[in-house]
N, C-alpha and C. Protein backbone atom coordinates (compact mmCIF):
# COMPACT_ATOMS: atom_id res chain seq x y z
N UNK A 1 -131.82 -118.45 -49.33
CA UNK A 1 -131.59 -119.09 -50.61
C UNK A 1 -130.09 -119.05 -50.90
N UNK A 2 -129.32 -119.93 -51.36
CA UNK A 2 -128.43 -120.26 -51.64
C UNK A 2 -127.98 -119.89 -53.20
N UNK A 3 -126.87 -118.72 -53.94
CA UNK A 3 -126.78 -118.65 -54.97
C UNK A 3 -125.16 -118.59 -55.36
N UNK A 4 -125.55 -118.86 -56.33
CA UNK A 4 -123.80 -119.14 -57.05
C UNK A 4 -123.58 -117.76 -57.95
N UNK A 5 -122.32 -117.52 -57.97
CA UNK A 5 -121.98 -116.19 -58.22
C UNK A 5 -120.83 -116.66 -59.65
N UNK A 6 -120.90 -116.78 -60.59
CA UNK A 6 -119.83 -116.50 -61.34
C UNK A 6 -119.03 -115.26 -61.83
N UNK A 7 -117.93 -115.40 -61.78
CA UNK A 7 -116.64 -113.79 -62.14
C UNK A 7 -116.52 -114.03 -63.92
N UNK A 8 -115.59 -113.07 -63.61
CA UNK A 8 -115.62 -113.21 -65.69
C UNK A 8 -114.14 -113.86 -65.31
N UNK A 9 -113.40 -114.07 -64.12
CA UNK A 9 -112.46 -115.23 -64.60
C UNK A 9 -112.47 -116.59 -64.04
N UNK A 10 -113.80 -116.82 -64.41
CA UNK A 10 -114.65 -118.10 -64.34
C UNK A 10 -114.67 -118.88 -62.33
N UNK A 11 -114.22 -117.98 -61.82
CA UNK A 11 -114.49 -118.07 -60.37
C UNK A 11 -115.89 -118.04 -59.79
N UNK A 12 -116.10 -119.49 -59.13
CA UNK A 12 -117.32 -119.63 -58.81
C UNK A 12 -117.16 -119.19 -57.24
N UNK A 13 -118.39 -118.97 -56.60
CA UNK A 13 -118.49 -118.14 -55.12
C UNK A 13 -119.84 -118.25 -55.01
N UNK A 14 -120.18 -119.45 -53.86
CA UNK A 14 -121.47 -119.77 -53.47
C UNK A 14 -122.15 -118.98 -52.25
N UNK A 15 -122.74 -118.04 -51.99
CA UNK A 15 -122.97 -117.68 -51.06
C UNK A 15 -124.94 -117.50 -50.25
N UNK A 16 -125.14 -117.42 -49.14
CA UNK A 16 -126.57 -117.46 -48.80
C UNK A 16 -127.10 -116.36 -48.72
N UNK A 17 -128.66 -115.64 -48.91
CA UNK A 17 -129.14 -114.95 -49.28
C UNK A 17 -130.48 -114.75 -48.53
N UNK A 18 -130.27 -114.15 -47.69
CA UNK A 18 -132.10 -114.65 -46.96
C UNK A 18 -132.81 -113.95 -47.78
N UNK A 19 -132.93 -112.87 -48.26
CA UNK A 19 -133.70 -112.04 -48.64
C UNK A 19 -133.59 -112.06 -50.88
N UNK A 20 -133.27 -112.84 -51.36
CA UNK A 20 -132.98 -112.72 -52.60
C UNK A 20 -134.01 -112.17 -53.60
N UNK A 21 -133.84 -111.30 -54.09
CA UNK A 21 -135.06 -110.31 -54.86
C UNK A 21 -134.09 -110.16 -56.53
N UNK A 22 -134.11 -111.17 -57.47
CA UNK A 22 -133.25 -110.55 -58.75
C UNK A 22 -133.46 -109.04 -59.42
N UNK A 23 -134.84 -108.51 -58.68
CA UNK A 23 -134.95 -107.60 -59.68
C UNK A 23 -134.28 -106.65 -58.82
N UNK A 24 -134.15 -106.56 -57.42
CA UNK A 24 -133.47 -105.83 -56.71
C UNK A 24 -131.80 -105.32 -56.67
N UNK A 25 -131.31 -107.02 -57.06
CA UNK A 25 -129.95 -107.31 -57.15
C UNK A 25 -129.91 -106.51 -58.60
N UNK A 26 -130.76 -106.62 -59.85
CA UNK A 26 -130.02 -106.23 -60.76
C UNK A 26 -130.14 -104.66 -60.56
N UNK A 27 -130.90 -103.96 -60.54
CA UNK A 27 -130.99 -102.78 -60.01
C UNK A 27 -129.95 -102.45 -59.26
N UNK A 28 -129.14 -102.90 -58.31
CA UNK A 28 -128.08 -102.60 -57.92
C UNK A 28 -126.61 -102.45 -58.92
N UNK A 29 -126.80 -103.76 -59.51
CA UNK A 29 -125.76 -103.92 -60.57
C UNK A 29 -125.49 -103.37 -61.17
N UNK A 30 -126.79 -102.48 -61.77
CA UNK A 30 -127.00 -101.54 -63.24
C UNK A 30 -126.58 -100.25 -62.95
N UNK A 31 -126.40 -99.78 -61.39
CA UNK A 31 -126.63 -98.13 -60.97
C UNK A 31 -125.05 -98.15 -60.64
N UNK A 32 -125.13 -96.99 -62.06
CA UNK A 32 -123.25 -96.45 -62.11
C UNK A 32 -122.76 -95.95 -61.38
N UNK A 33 -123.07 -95.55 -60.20
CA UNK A 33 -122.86 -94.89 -58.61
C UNK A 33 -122.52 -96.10 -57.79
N UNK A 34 -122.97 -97.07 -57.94
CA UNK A 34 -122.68 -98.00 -57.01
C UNK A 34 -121.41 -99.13 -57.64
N UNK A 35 -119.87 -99.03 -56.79
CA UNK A 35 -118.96 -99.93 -57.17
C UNK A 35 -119.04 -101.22 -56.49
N UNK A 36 -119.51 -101.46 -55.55
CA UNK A 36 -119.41 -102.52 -54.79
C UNK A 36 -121.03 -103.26 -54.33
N UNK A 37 -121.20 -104.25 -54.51
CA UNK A 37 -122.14 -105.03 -54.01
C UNK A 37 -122.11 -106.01 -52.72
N UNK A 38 -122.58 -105.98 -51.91
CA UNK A 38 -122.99 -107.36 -50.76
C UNK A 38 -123.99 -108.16 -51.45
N UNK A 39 -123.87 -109.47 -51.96
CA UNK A 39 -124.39 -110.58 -52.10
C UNK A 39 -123.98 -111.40 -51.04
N UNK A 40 -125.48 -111.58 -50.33
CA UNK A 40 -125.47 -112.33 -48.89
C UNK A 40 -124.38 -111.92 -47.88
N UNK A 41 -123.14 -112.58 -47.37
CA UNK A 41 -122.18 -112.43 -46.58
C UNK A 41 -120.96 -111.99 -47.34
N UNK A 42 -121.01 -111.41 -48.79
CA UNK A 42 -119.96 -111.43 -49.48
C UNK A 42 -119.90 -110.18 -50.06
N UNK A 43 -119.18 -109.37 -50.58
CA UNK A 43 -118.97 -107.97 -50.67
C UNK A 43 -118.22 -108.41 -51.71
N UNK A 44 -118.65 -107.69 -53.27
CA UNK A 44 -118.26 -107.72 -54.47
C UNK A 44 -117.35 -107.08 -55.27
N UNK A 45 -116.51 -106.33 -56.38
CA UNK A 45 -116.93 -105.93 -57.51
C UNK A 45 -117.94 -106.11 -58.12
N UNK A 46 -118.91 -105.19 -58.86
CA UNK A 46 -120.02 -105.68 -59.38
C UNK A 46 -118.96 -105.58 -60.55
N UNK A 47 -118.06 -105.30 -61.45
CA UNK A 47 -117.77 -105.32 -62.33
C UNK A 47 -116.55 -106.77 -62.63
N UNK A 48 -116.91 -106.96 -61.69
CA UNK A 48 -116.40 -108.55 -61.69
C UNK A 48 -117.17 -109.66 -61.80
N UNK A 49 -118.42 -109.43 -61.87
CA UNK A 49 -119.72 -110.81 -61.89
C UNK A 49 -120.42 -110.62 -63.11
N UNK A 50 -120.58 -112.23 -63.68
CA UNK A 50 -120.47 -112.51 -65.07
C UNK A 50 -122.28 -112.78 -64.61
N UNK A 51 -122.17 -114.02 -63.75
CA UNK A 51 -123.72 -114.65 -63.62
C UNK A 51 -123.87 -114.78 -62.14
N UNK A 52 -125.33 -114.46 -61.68
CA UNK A 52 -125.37 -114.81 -60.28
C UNK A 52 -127.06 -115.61 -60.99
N UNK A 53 -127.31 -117.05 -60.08
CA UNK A 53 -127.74 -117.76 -60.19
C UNK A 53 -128.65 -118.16 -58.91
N UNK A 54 -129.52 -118.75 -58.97
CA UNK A 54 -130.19 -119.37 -57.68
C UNK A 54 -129.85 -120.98 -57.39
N UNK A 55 -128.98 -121.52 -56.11
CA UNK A 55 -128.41 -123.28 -56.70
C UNK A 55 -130.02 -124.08 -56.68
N UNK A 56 -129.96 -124.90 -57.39
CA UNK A 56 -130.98 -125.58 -57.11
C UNK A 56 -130.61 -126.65 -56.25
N UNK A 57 -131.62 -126.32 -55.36
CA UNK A 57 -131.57 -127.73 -54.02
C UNK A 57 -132.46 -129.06 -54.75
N UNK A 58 -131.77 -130.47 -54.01
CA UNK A 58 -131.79 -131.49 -54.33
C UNK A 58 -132.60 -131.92 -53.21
């Protein structure tokens, strides 16, 4: 699955996801031990992501 990542300085970052679970991802987000996230091929700040989204295919 394909999702779009927004930053809080409005930087968009599309990346793929084979496995996409939101309740998993937010669970990651939320746990104050963890600074860094991998979304798909991409390695984060989590304290840099505003919205992560699913794209909708056409």
């Amino acid at each position: 699955m394909t999702v779009q990542i927004i930053l809080h300085d409005n930087t968009t970052i599309t990346a793929e996801m084979t496995d996409y679970n939101a309740t998993e991802l937010a669970a990651k987000l939320n746990d104050p031990k963890i600074l860094m996230v991998a979304i798909g091929n991409i390695v984060i700040n989590k304290q840099s992501v505003k919205l992560i989204a699913p794209v909708q295919q056409q």
